[in-house]
N, C-alpha and C. Protein backbone atom coordinates (compact mmCIF):
# COMPACT_ATOMS: atom_id res chain seq x y z
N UNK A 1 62.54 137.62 -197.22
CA UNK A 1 61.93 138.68 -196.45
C UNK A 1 60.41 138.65 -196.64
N UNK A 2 59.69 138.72 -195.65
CA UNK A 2 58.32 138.66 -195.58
C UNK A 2 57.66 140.13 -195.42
N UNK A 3 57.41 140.43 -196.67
CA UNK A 3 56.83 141.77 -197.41
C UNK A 3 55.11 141.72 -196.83
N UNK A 4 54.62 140.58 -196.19
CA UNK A 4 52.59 140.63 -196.49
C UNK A 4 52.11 141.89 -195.69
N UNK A 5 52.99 141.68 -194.07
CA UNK A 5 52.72 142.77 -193.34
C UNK A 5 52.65 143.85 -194.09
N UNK A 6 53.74 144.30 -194.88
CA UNK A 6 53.81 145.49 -195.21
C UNK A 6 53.11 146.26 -196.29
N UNK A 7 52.64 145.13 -197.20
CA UNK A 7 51.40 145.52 -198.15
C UNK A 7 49.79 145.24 -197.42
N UNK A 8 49.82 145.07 -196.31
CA UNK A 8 48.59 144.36 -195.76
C UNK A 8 47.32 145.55 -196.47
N UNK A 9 46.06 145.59 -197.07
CA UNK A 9 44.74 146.16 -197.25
C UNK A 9 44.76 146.99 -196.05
N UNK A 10 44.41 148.04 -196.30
CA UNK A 10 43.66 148.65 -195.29
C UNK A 10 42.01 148.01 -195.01
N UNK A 11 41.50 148.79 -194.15
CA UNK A 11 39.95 147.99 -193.86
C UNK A 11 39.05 148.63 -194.92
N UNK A 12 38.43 147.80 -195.46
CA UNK A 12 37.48 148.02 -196.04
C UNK A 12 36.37 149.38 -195.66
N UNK A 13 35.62 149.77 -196.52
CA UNK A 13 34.71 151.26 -195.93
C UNK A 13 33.22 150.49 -196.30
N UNK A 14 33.17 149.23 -195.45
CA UNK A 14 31.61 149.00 -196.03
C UNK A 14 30.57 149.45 -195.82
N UNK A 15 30.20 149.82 -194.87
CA UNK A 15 29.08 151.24 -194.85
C UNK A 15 28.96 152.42 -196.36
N UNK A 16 29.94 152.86 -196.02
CA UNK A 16 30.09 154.29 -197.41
C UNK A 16 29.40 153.77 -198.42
N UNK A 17 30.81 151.95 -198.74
CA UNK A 17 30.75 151.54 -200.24
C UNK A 17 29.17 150.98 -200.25
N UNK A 18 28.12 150.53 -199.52
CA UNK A 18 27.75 149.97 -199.42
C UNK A 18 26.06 150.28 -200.02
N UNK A 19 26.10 151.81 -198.89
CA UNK A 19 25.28 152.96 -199.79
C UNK A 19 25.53 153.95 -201.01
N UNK A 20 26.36 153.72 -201.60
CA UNK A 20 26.91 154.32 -202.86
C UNK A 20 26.63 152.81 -203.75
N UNK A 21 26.69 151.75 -203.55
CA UNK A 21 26.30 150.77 -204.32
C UNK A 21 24.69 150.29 -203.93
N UNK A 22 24.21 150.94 -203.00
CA UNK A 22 22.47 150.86 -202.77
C UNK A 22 22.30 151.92 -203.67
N UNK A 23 22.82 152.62 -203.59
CA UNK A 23 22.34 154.07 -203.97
C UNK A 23 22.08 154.23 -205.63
N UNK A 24 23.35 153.41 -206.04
CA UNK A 24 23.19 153.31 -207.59
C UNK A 24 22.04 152.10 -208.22
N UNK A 25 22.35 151.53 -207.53
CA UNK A 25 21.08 150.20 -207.60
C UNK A 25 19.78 151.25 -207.90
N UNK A 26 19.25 151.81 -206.45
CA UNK A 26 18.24 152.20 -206.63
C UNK A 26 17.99 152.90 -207.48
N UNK A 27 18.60 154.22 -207.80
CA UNK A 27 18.68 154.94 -209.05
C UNK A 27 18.34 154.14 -210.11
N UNK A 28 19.02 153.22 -210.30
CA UNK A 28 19.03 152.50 -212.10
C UNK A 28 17.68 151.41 -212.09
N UNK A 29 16.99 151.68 -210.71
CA UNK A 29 15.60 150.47 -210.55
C UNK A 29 14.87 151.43 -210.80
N UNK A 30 14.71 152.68 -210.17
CA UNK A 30 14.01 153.88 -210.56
C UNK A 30 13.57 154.24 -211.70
N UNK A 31 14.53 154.20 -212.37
CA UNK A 31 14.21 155.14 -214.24
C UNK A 31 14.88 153.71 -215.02
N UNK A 32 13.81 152.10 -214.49
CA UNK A 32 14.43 151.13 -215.37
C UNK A 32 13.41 151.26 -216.63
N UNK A 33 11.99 151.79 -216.21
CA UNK A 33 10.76 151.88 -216.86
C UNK A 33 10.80 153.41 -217.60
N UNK A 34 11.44 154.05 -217.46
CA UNK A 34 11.28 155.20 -218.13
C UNK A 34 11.16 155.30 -219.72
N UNK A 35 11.71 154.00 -220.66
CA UNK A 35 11.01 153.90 -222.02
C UNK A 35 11.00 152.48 -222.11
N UNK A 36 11.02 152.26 -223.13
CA UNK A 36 10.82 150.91 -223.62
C UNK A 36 11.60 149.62 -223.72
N UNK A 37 11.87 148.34 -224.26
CA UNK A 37 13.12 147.76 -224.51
C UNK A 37 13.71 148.27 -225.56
N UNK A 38 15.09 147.60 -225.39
CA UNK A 38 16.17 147.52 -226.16
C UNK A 38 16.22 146.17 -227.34
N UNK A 39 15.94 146.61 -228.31
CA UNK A 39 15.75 145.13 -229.32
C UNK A 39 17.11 143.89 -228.56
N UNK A 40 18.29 144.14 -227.98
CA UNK A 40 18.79 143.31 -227.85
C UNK A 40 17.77 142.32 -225.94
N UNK A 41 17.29 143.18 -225.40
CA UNK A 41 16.40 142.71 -224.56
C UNK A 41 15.23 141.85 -224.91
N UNK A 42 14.64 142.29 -225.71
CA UNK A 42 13.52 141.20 -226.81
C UNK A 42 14.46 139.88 -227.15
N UNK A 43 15.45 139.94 -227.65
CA UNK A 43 16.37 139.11 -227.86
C UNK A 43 16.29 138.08 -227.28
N UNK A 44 17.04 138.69 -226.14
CA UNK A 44 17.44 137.83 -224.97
C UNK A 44 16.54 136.99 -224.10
N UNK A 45 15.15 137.67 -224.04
CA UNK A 45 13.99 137.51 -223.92
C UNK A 45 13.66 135.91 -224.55
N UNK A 46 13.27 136.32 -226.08
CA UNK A 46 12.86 134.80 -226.70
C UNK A 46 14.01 133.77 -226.79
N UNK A 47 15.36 134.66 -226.74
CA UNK A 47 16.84 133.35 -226.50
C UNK A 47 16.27 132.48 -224.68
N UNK A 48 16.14 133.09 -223.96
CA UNK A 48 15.85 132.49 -222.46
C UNK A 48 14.54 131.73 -222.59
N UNK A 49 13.74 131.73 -223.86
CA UNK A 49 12.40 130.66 -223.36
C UNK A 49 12.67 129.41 -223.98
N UNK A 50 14.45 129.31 -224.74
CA UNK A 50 14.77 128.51 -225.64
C UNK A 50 16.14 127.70 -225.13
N UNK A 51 16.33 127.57 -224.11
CA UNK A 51 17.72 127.39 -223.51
C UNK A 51 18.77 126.53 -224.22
N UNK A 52 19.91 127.22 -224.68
CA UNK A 52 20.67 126.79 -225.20
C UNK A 52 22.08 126.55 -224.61
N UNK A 53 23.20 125.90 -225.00
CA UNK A 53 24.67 125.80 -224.86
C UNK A 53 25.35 126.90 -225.04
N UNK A 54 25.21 127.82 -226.51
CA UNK A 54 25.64 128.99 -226.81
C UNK A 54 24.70 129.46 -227.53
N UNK A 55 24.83 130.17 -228.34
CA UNK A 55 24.01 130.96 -229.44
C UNK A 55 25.18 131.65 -230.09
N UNK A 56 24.66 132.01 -231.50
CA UNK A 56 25.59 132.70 -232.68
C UNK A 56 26.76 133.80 -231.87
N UNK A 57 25.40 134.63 -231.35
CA UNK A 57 26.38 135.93 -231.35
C UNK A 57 26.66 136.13 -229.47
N UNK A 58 26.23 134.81 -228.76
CA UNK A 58 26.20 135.40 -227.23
C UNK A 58 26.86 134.16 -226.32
N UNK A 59 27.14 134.45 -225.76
CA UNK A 59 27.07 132.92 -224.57
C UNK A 59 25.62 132.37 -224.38
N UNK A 60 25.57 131.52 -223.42
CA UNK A 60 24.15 131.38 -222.74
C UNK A 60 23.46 132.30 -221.38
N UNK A 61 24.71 132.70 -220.87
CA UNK A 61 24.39 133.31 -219.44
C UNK A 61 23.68 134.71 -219.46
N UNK A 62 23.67 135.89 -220.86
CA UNK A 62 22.76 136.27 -220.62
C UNK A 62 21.30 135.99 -220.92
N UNK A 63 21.10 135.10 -221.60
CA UNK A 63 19.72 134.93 -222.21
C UNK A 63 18.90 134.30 -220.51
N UNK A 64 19.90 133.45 -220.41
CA UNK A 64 19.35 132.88 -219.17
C UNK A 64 19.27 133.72 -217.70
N UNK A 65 20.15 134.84 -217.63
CA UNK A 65 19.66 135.46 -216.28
C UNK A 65 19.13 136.39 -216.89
N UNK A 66 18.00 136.72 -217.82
CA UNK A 66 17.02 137.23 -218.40
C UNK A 66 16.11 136.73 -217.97
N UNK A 67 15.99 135.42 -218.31
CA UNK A 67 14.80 134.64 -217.86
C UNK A 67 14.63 134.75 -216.24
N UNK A 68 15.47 134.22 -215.99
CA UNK A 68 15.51 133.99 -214.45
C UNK A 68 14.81 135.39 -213.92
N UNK A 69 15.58 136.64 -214.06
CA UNK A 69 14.64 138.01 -213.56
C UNK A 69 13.43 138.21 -213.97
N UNK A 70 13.09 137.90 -215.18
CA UNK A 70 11.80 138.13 -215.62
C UNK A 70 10.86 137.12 -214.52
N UNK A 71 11.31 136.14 -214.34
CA UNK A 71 10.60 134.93 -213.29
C UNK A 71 10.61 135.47 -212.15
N UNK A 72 11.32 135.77 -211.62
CA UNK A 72 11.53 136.16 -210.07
C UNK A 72 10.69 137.93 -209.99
N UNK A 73 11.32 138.68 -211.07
CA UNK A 73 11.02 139.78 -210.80
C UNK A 73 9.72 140.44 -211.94
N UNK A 74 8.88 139.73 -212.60
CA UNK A 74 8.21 140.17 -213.45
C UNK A 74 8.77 140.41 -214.44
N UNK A 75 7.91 141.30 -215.50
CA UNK A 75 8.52 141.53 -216.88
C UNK A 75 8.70 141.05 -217.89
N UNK A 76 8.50 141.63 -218.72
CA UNK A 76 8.05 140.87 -219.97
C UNK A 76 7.54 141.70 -221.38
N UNK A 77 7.14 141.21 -222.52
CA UNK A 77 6.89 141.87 -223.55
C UNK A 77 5.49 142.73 -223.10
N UNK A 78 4.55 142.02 -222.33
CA UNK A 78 3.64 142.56 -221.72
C UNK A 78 3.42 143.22 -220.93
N UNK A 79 4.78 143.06 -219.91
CA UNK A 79 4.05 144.06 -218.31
C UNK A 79 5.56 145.35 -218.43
N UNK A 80 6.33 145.52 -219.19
CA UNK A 80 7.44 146.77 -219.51
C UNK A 80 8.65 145.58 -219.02
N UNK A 81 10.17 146.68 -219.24
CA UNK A 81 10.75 146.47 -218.73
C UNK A 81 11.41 146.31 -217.33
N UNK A 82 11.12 146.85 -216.13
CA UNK A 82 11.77 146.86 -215.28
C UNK A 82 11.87 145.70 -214.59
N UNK A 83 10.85 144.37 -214.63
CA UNK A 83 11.89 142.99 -213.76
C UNK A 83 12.66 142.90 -214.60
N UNK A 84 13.16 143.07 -215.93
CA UNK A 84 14.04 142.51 -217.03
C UNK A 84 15.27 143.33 -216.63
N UNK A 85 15.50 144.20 -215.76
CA UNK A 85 16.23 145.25 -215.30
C UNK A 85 17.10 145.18 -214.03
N UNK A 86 16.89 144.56 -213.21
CA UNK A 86 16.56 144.75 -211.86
C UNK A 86 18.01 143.98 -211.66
N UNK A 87 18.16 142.49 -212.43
CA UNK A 87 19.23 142.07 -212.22
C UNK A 87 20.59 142.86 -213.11
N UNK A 88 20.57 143.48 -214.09
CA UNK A 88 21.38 144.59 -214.49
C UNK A 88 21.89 145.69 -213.31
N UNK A 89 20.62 146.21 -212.79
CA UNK A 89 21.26 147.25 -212.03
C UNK A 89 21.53 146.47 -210.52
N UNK A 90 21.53 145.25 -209.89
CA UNK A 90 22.19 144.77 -209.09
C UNK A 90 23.55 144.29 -209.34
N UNK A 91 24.15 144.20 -210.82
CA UNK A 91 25.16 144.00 -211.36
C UNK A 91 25.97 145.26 -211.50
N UNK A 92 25.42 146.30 -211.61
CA UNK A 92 25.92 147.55 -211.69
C UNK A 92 26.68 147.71 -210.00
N UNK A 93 25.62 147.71 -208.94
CA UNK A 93 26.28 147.60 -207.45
C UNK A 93 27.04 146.68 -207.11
N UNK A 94 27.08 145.61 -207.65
CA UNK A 94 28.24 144.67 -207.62
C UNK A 94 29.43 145.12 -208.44
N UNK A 95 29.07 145.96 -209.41
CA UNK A 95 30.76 146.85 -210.21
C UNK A 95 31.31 147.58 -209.13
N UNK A 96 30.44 148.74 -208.17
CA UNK A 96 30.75 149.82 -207.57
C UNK A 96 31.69 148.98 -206.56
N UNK A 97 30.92 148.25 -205.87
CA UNK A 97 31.77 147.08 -204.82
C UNK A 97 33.09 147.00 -205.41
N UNK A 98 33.11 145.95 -206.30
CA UNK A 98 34.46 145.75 -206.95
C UNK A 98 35.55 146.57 -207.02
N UNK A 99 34.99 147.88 -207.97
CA UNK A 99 36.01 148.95 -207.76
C UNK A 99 36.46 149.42 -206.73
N UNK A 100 35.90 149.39 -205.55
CA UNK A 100 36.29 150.25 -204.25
C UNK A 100 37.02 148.67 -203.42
N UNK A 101 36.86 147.38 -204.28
CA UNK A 101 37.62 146.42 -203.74
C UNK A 101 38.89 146.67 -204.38
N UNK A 102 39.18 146.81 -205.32
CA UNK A 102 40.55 147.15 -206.27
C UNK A 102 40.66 148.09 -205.86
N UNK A 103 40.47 149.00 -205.48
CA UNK A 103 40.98 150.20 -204.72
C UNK A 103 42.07 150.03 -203.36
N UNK A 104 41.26 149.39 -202.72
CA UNK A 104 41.43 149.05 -201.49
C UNK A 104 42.63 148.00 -201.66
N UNK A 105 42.60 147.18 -202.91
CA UNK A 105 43.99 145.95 -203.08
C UNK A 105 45.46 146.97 -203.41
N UNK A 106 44.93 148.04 -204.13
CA UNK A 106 46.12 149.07 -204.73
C UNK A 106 46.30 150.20 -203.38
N UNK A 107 45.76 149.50 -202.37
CA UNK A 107 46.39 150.91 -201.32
C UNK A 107 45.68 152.06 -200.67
N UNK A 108 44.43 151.68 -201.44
CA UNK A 108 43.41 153.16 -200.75
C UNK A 108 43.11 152.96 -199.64
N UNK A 109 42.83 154.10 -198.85
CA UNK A 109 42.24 153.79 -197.09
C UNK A 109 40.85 154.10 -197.57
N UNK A 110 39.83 154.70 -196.56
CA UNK A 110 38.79 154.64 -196.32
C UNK A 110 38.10 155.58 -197.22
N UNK A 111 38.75 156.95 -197.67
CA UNK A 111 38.33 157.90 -198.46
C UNK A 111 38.56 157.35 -199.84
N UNK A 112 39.26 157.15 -199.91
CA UNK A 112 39.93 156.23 -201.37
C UNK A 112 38.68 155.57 -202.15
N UNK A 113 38.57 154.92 -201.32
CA UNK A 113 37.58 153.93 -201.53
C UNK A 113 36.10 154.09 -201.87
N UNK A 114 35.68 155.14 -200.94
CA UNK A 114 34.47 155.95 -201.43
C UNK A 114 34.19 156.47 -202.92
N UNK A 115 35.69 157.40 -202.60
CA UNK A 115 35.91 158.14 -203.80
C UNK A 115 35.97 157.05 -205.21
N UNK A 116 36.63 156.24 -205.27
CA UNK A 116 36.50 155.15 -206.10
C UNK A 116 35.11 154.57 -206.35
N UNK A 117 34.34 154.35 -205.30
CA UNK A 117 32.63 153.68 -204.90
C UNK A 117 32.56 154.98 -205.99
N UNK A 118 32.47 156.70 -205.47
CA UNK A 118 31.85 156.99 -205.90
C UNK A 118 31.96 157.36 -207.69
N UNK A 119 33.24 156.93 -208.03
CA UNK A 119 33.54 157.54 -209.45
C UNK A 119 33.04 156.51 -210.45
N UNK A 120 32.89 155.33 -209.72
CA UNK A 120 32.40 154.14 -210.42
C UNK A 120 30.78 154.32 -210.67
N UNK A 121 30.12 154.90 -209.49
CA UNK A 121 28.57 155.11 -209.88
C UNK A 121 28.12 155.66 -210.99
N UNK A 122 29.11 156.93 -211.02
CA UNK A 122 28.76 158.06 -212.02
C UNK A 122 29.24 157.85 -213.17
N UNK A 123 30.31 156.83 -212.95
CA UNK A 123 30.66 156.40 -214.55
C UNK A 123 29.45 156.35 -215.82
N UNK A 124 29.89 156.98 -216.84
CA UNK A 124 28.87 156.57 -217.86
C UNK A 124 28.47 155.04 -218.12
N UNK A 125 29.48 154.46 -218.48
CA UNK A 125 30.11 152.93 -219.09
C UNK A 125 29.06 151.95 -217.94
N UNK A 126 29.19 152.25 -216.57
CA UNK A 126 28.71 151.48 -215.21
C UNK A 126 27.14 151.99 -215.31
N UNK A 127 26.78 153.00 -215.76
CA UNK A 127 25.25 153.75 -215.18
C UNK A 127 24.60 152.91 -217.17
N UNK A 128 25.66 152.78 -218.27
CA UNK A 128 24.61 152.32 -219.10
C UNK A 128 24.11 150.90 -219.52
N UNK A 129 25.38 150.35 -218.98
CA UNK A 129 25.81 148.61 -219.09
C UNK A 129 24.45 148.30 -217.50
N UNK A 130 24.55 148.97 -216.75
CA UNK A 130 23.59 149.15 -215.18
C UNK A 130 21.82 148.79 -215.93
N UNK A 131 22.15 149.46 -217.21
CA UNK A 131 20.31 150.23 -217.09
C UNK A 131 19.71 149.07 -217.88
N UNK A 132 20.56 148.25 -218.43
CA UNK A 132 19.81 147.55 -219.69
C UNK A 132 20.62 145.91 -219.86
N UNK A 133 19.81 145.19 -219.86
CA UNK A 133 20.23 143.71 -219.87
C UNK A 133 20.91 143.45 -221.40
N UNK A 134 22.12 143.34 -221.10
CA UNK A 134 23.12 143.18 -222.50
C UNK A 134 24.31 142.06 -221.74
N UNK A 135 25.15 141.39 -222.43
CA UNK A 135 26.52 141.05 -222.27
C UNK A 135 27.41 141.41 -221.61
N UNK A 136 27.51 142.81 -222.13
CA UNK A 136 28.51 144.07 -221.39
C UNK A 136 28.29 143.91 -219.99
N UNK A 137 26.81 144.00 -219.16
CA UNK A 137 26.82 144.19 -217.86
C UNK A 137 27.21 142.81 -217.37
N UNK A 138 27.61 141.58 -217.55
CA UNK A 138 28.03 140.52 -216.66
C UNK A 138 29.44 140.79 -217.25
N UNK A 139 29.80 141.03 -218.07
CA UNK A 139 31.53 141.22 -218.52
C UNK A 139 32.01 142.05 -217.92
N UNK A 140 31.38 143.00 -217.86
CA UNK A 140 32.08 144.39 -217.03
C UNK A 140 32.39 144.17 -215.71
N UNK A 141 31.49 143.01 -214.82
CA UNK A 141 31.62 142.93 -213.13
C UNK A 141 32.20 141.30 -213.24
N UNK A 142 32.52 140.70 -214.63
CA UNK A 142 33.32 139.17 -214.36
C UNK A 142 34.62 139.72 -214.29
N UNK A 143 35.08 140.60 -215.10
CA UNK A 143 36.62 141.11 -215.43
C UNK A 143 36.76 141.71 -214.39
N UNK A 144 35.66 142.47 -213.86
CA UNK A 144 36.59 143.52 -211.98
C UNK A 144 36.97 142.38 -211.14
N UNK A 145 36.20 141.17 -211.54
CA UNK A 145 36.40 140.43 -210.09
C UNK A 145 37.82 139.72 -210.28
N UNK A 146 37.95 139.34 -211.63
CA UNK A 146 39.29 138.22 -212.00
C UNK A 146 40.31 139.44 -212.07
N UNK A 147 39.96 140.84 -212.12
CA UNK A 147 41.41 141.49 -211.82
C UNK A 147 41.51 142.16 -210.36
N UNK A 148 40.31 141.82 -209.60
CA UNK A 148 40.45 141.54 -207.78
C UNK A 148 41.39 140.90 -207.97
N UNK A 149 40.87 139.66 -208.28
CA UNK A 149 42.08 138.03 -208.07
C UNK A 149 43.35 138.03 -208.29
N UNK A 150 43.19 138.63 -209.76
CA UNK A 150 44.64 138.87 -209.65
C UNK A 150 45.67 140.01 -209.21
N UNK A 151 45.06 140.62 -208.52
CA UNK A 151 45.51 141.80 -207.68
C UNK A 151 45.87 141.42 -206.36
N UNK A 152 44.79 140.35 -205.78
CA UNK A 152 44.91 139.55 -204.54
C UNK A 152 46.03 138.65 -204.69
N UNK A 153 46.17 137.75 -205.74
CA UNK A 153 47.39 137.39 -205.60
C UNK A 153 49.00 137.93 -206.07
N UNK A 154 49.00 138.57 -206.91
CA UNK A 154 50.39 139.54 -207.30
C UNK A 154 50.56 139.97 -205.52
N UNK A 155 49.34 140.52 -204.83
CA UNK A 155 49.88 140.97 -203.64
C UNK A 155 50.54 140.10 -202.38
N UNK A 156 49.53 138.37 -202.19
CA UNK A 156 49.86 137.60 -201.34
C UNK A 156 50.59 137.02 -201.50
N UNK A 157 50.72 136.74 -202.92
CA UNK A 157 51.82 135.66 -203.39
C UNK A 157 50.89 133.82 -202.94
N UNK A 158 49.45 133.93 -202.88
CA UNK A 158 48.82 133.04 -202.31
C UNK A 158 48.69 131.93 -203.57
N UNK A 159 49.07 130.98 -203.91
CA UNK A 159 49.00 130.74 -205.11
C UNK A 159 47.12 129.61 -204.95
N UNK A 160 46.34 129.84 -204.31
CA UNK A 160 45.24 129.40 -204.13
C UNK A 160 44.71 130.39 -205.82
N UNK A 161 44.74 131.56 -205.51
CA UNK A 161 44.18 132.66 -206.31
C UNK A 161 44.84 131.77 -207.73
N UNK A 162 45.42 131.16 -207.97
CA UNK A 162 46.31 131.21 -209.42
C UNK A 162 44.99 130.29 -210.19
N UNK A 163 44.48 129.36 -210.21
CA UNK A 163 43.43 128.78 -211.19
C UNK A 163 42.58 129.90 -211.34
N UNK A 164 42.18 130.54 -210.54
CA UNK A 164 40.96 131.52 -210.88
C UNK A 164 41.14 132.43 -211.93
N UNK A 165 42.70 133.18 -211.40
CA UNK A 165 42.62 134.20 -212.38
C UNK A 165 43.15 133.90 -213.70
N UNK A 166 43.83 131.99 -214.05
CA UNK A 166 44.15 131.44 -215.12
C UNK A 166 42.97 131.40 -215.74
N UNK A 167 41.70 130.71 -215.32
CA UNK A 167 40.70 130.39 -215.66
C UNK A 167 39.87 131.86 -216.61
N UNK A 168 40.37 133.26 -215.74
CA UNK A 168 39.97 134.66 -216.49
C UNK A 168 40.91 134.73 -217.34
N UNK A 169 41.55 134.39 -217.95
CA UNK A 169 42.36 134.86 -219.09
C UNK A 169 43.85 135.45 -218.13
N UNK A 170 43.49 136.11 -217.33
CA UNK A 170 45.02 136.04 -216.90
C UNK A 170 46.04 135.14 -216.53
N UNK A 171 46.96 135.66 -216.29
CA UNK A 171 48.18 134.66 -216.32
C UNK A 171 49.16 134.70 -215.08
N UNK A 172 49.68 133.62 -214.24
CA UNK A 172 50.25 134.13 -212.89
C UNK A 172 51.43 134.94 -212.78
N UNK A 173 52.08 135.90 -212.06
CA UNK A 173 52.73 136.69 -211.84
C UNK A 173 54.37 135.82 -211.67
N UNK A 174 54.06 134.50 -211.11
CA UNK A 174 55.64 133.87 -211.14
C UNK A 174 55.37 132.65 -211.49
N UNK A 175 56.35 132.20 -212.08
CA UNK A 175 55.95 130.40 -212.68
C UNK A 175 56.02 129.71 -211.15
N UNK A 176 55.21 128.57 -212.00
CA UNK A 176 55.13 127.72 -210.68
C UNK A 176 56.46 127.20 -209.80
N UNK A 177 56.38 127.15 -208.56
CA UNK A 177 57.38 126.67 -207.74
C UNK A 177 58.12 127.78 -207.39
N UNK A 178 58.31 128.77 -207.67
CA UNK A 178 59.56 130.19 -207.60
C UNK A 178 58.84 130.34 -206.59
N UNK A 179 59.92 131.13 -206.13
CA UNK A 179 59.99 131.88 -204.58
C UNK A 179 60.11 133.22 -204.59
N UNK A 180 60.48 133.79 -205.37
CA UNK A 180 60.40 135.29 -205.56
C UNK A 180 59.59 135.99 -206.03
């Protein structure tokens, strides 16, 4: 029996989600300068003028999209924090997205989804991981996306989705070859 019809997504609310994830962006670009760094930002800072494989206590990927914003967007020990910022709180609107995408995989219609956009903005966890270049903020929006994936596939049964969300630590919903 062919179940896809019947779980099909509703449509997406990209307008709503879209300014509720501008909206938080801007907010967290707003008050990125309001004090100083975070010693783990200094950190990350002299880890990105040093490019490495890993480091002790981090991967490489934040030291390096440290650098990269500070390049593109200013910032620095000298001019404050906010280019050191900027890619944090675009990571933050890429959470809000996410959530109102998992929303939308579990069944929400158009209000749903907002409401989700909007519970995700106001989240503490999303508005502090948002404000400040740490680990947490690329972990927090790698894990929404690999449990998109695997939400996308538990639902399609598409087994395209299955390396991706193996590759996140999850694990597929039916062994290979099954039909059920």
């Amino acid at each position: 029996m062919n179940t896809r019809g019947l779980f099909a997504p509703k449509p997406f609310a990209r307008g709503p989600v879209a300014a509720v994830a501008a909206g938080a962006a801007t907010l967290q670009i707003a008050t990125a300068g309001r004090y100083g760094f975070h010693r783990d930002e200094l950190y990350f800072l002299i880890a990105g003028r040093r490019p490495a494989w890993g480091y002790v206590d981090q991967p490489p990927l934040t030291p390096l999209l440290g650098r990269v914003s500070t390049a593109l967007f200013g910032g620095g020990p000298g001019d404050g924090p906010v280019g050191l910022r900027v890619v944090p709180a675009l990571l933050c609107a890429a959470t809000v997205v996410l959530v109102a995408l998992l929303a939308r995989e579990l069944g929400a219609g158009r209000a749903g989804q907002l409401l989700a956009a909007g519970a995700a903005a106001c989240s503490a966890f999303v508005l502090a991981v948002g404000h400040l270049l740490s680990t947490a903020t690329f972990d927090l929006c790698a894990w929404l996306l690999v449990c998109l994936l695997a939400l996308r596939l538990l639902r399609t049964g598409d087994g395209r989705w299955s390396p991706v969300t193996a590759a996140g630590g999850s694990r597929s919903a039916r062994p290979p070859g099954s039909r059920c």
